[in-house]
Protein backbone atom coordinates (compact mmCIF):
# COMPACT_ATOMS: atom_id res chain seq x y z
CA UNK A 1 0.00 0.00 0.00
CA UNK A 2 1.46 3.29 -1.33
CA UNK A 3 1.34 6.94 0.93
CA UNK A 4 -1.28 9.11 -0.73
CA UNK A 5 -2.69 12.42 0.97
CA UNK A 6 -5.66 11.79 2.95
CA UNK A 7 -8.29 14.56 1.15
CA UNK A 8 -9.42 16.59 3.64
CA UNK A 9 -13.00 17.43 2.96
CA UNK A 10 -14.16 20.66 1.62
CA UNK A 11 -15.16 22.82 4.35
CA UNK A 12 -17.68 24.91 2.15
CA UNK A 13 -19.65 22.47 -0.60
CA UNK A 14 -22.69 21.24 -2.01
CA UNK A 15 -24.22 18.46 -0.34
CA UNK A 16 -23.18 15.64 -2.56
CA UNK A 17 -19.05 16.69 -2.81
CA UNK A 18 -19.39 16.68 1.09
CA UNK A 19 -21.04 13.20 1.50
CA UNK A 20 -18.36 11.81 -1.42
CA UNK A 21 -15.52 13.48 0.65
CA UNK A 22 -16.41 12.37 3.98
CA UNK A 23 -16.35 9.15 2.78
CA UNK A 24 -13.53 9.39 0.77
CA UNK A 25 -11.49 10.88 3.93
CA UNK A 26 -12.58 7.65 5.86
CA UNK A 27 -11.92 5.43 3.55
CA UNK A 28 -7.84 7.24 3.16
CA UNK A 29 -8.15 6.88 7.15
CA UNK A 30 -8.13 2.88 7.04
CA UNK A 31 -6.51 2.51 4.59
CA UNK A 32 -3.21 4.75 6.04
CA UNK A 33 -3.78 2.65 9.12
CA UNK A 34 -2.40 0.18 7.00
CA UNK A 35 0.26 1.23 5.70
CA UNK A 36 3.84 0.55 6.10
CA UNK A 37 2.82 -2.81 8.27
CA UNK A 38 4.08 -6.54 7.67
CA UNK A 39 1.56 -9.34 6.40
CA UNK A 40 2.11 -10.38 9.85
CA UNK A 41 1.17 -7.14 11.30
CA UNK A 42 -2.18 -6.60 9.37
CA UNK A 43 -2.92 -10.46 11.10
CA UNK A 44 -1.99 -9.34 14.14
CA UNK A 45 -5.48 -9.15 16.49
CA UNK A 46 -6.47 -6.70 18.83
CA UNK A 47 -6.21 -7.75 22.76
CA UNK A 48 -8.51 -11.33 23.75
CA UNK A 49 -11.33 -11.66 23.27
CA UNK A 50 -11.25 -9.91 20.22
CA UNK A 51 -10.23 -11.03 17.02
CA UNK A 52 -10.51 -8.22 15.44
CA UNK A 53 -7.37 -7.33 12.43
CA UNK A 54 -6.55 -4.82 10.25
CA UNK A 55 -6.91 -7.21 7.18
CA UNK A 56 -10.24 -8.25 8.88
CA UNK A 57 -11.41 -4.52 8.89
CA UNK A 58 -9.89 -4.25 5.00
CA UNK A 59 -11.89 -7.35 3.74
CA UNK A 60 -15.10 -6.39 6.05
CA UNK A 61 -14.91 -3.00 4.53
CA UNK A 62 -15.04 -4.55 0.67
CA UNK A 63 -17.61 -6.28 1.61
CA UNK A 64 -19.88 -3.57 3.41
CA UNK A 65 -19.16 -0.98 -0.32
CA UNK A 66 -20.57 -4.46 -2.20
CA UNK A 67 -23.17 -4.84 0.01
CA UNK A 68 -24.47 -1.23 -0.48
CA UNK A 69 -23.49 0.23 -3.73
CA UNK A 70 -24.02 -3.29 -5.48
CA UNK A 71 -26.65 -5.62 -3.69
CA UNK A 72 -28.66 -3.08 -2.26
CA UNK A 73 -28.40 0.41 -4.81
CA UNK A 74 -27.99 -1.29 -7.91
CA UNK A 75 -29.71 -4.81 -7.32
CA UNK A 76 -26.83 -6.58 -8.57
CA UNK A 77 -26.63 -10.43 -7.14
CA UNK A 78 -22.81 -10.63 -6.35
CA UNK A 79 -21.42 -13.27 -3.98
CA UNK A 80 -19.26 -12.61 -1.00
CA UNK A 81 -15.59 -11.84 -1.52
CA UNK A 82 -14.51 -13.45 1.85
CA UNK A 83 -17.06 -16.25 2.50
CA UNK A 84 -20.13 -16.08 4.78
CA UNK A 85 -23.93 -15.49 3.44
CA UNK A 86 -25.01 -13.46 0.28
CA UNK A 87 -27.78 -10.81 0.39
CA UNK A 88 -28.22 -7.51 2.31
CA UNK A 89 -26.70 -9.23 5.52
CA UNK A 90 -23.50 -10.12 4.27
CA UNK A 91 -21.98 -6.85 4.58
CA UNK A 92 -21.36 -8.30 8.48
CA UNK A 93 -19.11 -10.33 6.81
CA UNK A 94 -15.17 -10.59 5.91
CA UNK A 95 -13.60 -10.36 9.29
CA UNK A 96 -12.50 -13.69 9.12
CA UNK A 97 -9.27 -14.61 7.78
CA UNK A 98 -7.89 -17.45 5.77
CA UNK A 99 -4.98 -18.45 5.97
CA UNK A 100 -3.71 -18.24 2.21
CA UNK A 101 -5.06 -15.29 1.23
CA UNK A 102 -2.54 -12.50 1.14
CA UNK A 103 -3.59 -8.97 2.69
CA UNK A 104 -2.22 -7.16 -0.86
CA UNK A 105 -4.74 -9.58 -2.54
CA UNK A 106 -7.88 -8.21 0.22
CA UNK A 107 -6.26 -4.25 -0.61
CA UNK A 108 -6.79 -4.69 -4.31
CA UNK A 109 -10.34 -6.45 -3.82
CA UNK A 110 -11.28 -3.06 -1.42
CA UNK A 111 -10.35 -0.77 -4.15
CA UNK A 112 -12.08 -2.44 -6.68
CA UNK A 113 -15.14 -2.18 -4.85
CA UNK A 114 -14.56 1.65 -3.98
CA UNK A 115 -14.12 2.25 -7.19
CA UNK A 116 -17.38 0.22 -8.25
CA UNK A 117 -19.53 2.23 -5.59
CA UNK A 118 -17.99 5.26 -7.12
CA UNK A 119 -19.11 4.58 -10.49
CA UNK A 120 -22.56 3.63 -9.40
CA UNK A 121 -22.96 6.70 -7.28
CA UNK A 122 -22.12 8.70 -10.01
CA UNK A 123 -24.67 7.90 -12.67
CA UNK A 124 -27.65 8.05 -9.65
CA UNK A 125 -28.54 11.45 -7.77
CA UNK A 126 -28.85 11.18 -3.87
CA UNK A 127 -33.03 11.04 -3.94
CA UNK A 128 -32.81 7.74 -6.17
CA UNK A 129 -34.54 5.17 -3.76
CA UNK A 130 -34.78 1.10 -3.56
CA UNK A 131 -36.64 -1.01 -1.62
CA UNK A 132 -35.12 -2.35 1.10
CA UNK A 133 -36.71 -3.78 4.24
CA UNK A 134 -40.40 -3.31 3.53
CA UNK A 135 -39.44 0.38 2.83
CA UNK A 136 -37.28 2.90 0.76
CA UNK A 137 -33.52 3.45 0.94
CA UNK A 138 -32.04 6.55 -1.09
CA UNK A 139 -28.26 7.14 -2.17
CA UNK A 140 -28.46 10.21 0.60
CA UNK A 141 -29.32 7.74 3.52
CA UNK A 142 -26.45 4.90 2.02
CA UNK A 143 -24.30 7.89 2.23
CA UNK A 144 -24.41 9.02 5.44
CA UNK A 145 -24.54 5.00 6.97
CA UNK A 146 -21.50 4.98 4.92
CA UNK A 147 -19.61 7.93 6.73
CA UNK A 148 -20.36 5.98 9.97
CA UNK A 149 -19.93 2.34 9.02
CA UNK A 150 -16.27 3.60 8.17
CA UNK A 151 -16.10 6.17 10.75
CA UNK A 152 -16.70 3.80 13.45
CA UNK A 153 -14.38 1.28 11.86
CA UNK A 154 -11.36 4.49 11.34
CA UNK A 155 -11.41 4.52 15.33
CA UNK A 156 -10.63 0.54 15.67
CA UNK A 157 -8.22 1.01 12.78
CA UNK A 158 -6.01 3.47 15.29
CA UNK A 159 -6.45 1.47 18.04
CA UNK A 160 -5.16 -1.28 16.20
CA UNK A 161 -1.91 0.65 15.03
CA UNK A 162 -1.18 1.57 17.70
CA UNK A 163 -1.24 -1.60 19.60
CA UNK A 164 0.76 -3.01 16.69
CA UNK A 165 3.58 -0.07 16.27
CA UNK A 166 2.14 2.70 18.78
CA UNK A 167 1.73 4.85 15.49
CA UNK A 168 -1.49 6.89 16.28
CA UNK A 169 -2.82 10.47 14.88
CA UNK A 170 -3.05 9.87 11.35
C-alpha cells in the first residue's frame, strides 16, 4: 500500500461533494492505518477476546461498499468476496481470515469495490430510492450510513496501530 494524501474534505460544498468526501477521507483513514505494516502485522489481532485485524477490517470493509453500492443500490446479485452469506446481511461479513489469502490480494479487492460504488454513485442522484426492508432506501441515507460504518471502523483502525507499532494520529 502506497502513501497518498488523505483529502481533507471541503469545508464549504454542495451536499453531494461533502457526502463523497467524507467518505472518501474515511476510507484514506483505514486505509493509512495500513500502511507501512508486515503481512504479519495486518494479522496481528487486537487484545482477547477480540479477534478483530486490520486485514479483517480491510476485507469487512469490501464487503460492506458491495453490500451497499451493489446488492442493495444497484440490485446486482454478487457473492461474497470473503465467504459467509449473500444478500443484504452479508456486509457483516469478511472479518474472518484465511490463511492463504494475502492482505495485498484483500487491498486490491477493497479498491475495486470503492471504485465500483464510485461509479454507481455517479450515474444516480442522492433522492434515487430502492426497496429495502419493507421500505425505501435513497443514495443520501447509504451515504451518510456509509460515513459511519467507516467512521466507526477508522477509530478501531487506530487502536489497532497503535497496539501493533504505537503509530497513532493519522
Amino acid at each position: 500500500m502506497t502513501h497518498t494524501a488523505r483529502p481533507m474534505p471541503p469545508l464549504d460544498a454542495d451536499e453531494r461533494t461533502g457526502l463523497e468526501s467524507w467518505l472518501d477521507f474515511y476510507r484514506a483513514t483505514v486505509a493509512e492505518k495500513c500502511e507501512g505494516l508486515t503481512e504479519e502485522q495486518v494479522r496481528l489481532a487486537s487484545v482477547p477476546p477480540s479477534s478483530l485485524t486490520l486485514m479483517g477490517l480491510v476485507q469487512h470493509l469490501a464487503e460492506v461498499e458491495r453490500t451497499w453500492f451493489r446488492r442493495i443500490l444497484t440490485g446486482e446479485d454478487v457473492p461474497p468476496l470473503h465467504g459467509g452469506p449473500a444478500g443484504p446481511g452479508a456486509h457483516s461479513g469478511g472479518f474472518e481470515l484465511s490463511g492463504d489469502a494475502a492482505f495485498a490480494g484483500a487491498v486490491a479487492a477493497w479498491q475495486e469495490e470503492i471504485a465500483v460504488s464510485r461509479a454507481v454513485c455517479a450515474a444516480r442522484s442522492l433522492e434515487e430510492s430502492v426497496p429495502f426492508m419493507g421500505g425505501e432506501v435513497n443514495l443520501r441515507w447509504i451515504h451518510h450510513h456509509m460515513i459511519g460504518e467507516y467512521a466507526r471502523h477508522s477509530g478501531h483502525a487506530d487502536l489497532l496501530r497503535e497496539r501493533i507499532d504505537g503509530r497513532t494520529g493519522v
